[in-house]
Protein backbone atom coordinates (compact mmCIF):
# COMPACT_ATOMS: atom_id res chain seq x y z
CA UNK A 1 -23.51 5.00 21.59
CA UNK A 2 -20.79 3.28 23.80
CA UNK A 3 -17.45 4.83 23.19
CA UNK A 4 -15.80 2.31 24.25
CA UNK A 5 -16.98 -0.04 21.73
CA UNK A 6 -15.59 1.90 18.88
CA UNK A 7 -12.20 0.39 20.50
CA UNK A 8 -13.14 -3.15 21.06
CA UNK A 9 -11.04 -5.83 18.97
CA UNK A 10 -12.62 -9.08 17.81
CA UNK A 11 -9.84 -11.46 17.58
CA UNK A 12 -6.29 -9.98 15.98
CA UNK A 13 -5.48 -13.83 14.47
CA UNK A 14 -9.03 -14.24 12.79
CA UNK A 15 -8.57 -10.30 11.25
CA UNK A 16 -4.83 -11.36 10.17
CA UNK A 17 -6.46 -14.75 8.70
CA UNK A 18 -9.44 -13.33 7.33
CA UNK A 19 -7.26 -10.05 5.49
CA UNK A 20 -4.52 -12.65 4.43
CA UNK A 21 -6.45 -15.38 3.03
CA UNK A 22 -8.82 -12.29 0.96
CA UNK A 23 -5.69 -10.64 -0.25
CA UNK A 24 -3.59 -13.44 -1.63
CA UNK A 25 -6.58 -15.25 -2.74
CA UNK A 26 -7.38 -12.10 -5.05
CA UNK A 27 -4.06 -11.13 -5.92
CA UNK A 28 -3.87 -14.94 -7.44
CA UNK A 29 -7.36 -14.33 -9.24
CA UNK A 30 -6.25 -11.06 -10.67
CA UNK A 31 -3.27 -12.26 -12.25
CA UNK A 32 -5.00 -15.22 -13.73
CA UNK A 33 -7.42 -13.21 -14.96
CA UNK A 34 -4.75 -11.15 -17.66
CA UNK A 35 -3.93 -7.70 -17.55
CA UNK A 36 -4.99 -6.01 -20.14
CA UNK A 37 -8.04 -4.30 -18.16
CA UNK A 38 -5.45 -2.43 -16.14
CA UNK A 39 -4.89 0.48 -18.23
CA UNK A 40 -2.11 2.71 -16.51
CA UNK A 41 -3.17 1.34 -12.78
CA UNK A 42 -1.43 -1.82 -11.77
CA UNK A 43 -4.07 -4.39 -10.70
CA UNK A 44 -2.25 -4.79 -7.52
CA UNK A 45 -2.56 -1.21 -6.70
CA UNK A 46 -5.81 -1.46 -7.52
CA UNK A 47 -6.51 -4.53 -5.71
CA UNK A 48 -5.26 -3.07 -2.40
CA UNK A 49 -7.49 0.21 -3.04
CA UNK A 50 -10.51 -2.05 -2.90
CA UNK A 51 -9.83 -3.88 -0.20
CA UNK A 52 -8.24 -0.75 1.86
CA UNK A 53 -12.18 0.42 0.96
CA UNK A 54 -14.13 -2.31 2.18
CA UNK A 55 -12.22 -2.70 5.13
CA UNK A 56 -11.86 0.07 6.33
CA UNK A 57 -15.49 1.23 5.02
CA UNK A 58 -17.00 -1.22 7.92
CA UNK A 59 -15.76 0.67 10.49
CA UNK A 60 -17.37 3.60 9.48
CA UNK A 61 -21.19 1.51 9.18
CA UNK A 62 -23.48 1.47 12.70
CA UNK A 63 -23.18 -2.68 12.29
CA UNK A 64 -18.98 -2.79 12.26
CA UNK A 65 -17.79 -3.91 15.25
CA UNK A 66 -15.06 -1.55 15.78
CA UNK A 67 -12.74 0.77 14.32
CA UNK A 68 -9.56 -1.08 15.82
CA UNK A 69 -10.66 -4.40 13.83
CA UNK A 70 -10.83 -2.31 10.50
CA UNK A 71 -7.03 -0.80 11.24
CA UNK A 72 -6.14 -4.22 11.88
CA UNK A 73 -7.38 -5.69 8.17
CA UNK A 74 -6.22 -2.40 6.87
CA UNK A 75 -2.42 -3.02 8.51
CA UNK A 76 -2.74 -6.90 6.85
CA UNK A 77 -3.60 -5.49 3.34
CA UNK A 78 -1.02 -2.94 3.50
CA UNK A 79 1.69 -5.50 5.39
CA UNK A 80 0.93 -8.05 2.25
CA UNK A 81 1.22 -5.59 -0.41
CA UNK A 82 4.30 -4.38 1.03
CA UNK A 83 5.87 -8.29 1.86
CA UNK A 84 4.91 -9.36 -1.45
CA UNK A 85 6.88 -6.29 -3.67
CA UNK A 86 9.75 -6.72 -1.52
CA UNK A 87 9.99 -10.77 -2.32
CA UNK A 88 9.58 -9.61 -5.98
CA UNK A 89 12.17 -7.21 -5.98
CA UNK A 90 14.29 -9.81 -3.73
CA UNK A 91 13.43 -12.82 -6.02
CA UNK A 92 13.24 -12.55 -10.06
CA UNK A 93 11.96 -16.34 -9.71
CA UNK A 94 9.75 -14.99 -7.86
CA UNK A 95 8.84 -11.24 -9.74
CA UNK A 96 8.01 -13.73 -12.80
CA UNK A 97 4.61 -15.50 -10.76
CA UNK A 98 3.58 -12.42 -8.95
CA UNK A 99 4.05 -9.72 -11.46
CA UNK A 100 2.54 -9.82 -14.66
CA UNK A 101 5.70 -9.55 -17.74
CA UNK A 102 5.47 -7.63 -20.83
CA UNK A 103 3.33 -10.08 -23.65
CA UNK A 104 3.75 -10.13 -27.26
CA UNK A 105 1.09 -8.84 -29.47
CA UNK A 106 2.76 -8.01 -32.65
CA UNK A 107 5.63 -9.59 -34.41
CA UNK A 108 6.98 -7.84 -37.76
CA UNK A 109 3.61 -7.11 -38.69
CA UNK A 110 1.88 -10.36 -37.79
CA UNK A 111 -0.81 -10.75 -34.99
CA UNK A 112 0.19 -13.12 -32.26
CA UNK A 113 -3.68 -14.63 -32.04
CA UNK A 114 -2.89 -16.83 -29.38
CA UNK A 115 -2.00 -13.32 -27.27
CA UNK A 116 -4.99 -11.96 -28.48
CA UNK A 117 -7.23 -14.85 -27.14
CA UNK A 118 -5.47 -14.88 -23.62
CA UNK A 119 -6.53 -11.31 -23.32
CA UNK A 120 -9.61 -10.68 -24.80
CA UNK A 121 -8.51 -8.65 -27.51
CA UNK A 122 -9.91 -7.78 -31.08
CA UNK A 123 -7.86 -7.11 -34.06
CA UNK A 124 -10.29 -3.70 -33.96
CA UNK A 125 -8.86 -3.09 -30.33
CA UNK A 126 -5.32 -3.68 -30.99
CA UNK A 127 -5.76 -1.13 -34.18
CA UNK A 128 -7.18 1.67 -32.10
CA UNK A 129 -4.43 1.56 -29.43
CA UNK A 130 -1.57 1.74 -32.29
CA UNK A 131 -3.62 4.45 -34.29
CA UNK A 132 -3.43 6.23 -30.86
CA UNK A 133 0.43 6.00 -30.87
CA UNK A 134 0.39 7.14 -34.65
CA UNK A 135 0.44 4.33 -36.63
CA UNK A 136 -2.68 3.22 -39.17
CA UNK A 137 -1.55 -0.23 -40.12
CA UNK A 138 -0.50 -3.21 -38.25
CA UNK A 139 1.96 -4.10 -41.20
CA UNK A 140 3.73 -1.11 -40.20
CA UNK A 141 4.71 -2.73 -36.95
CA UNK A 142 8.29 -4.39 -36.12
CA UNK A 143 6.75 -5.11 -33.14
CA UNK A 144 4.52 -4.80 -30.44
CA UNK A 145 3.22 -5.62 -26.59
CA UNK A 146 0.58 -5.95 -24.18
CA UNK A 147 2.90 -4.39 -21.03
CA UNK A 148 2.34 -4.99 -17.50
CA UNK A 149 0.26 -1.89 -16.89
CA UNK A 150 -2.01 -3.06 -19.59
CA UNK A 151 -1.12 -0.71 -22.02
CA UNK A 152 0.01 -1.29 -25.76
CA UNK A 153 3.81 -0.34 -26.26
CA UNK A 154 4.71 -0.44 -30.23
CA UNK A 155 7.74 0.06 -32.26
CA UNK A 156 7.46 0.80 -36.16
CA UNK A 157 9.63 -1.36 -38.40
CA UNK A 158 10.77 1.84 -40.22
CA UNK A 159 12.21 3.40 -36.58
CA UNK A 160 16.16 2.08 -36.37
CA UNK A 161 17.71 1.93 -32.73
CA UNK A 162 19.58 5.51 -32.74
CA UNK A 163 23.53 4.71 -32.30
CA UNK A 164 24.91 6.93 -29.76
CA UNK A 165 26.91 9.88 -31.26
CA UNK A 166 30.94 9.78 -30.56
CA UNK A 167 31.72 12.44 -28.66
CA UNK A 168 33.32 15.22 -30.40
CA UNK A 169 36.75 15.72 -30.70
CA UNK A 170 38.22 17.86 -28.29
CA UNK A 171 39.80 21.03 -29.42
């Protein structure tokens, strides 16, 4: 085994390409693809923990070139994930393409099918999550989402918005 090609680096610009091009082009299938199978991990996180994985999982096989090349894919991932929550955070225009927005479900009882269909979710689906928050009937819904993490938030129609309490008179 030659040390020294642990160390060798194939060309930075094709990595940088290569890492880019795989990490935009998957963060644009990801979102397309809904986000209900995210469950409480954001698909971007989970997006970068795969790729982190595979590239940095080459450098660790006898064929991988080097360990420098996998650093350099893993520094592209991470510099991506990075640029591309800071243009969010700069940018609502911008937040609204790249990260996915709470989705109505429910609406004063009433399925929103067309919701449904995006996602990929049953009526049987949508009942389990809200009996898991408590509630055994759709009609007892005011209303409900899909949320970014992929998780089913829902409000009853019987729960009133609590006014704040004045603050007490001082004696």
């Amino acid at each position: 085994m030659d040390i020294a090609s642990i160390f060798e680096v194939s060309s930075v610009w094709d990595l940088f390409l290569r890492g880019t091009l795989i990490f935009l082009g998957l963060t644009v299938f990801v979102r397309l693809t809904g986000q209900r199978e995210a469950g409480s991990l954001a698909l971007t996180d989970l997006l970068v923990v795969v790729l982190l994985a595979s590239a940095v999982g080459h450098a660790f096989a006898p064929e991988s070139t080097s360990v420098t090349d996998a650093l350099i894919l893993a520094a592209t991932i991470l510099g991506w994930s990075v640029a591309l929550d800071a243009l969010a955070y700069r940018f609502p225009w911008l937040r609204k393409v790249l990260k996915p927005s709470k989705r109505p479900l429910i609406d004063d009882g009433e399925l929103n099918r067309h919701q449904m269909r995006r996602e990929f979710l049953t009526r049987e689906e949508v009942e389990a999550q809200l009996r898991l928050q408590g509630i055994e009937s759709i009609d007892e819904v005011r209303v409900a989402y899909l949320e970014a993490n992929g998780m089913i938030s829902a409000f009853r129609k019987d729960d009133a918005p609590t006014a704040p309490t004045p603050n007490p008179p001082e004696r």
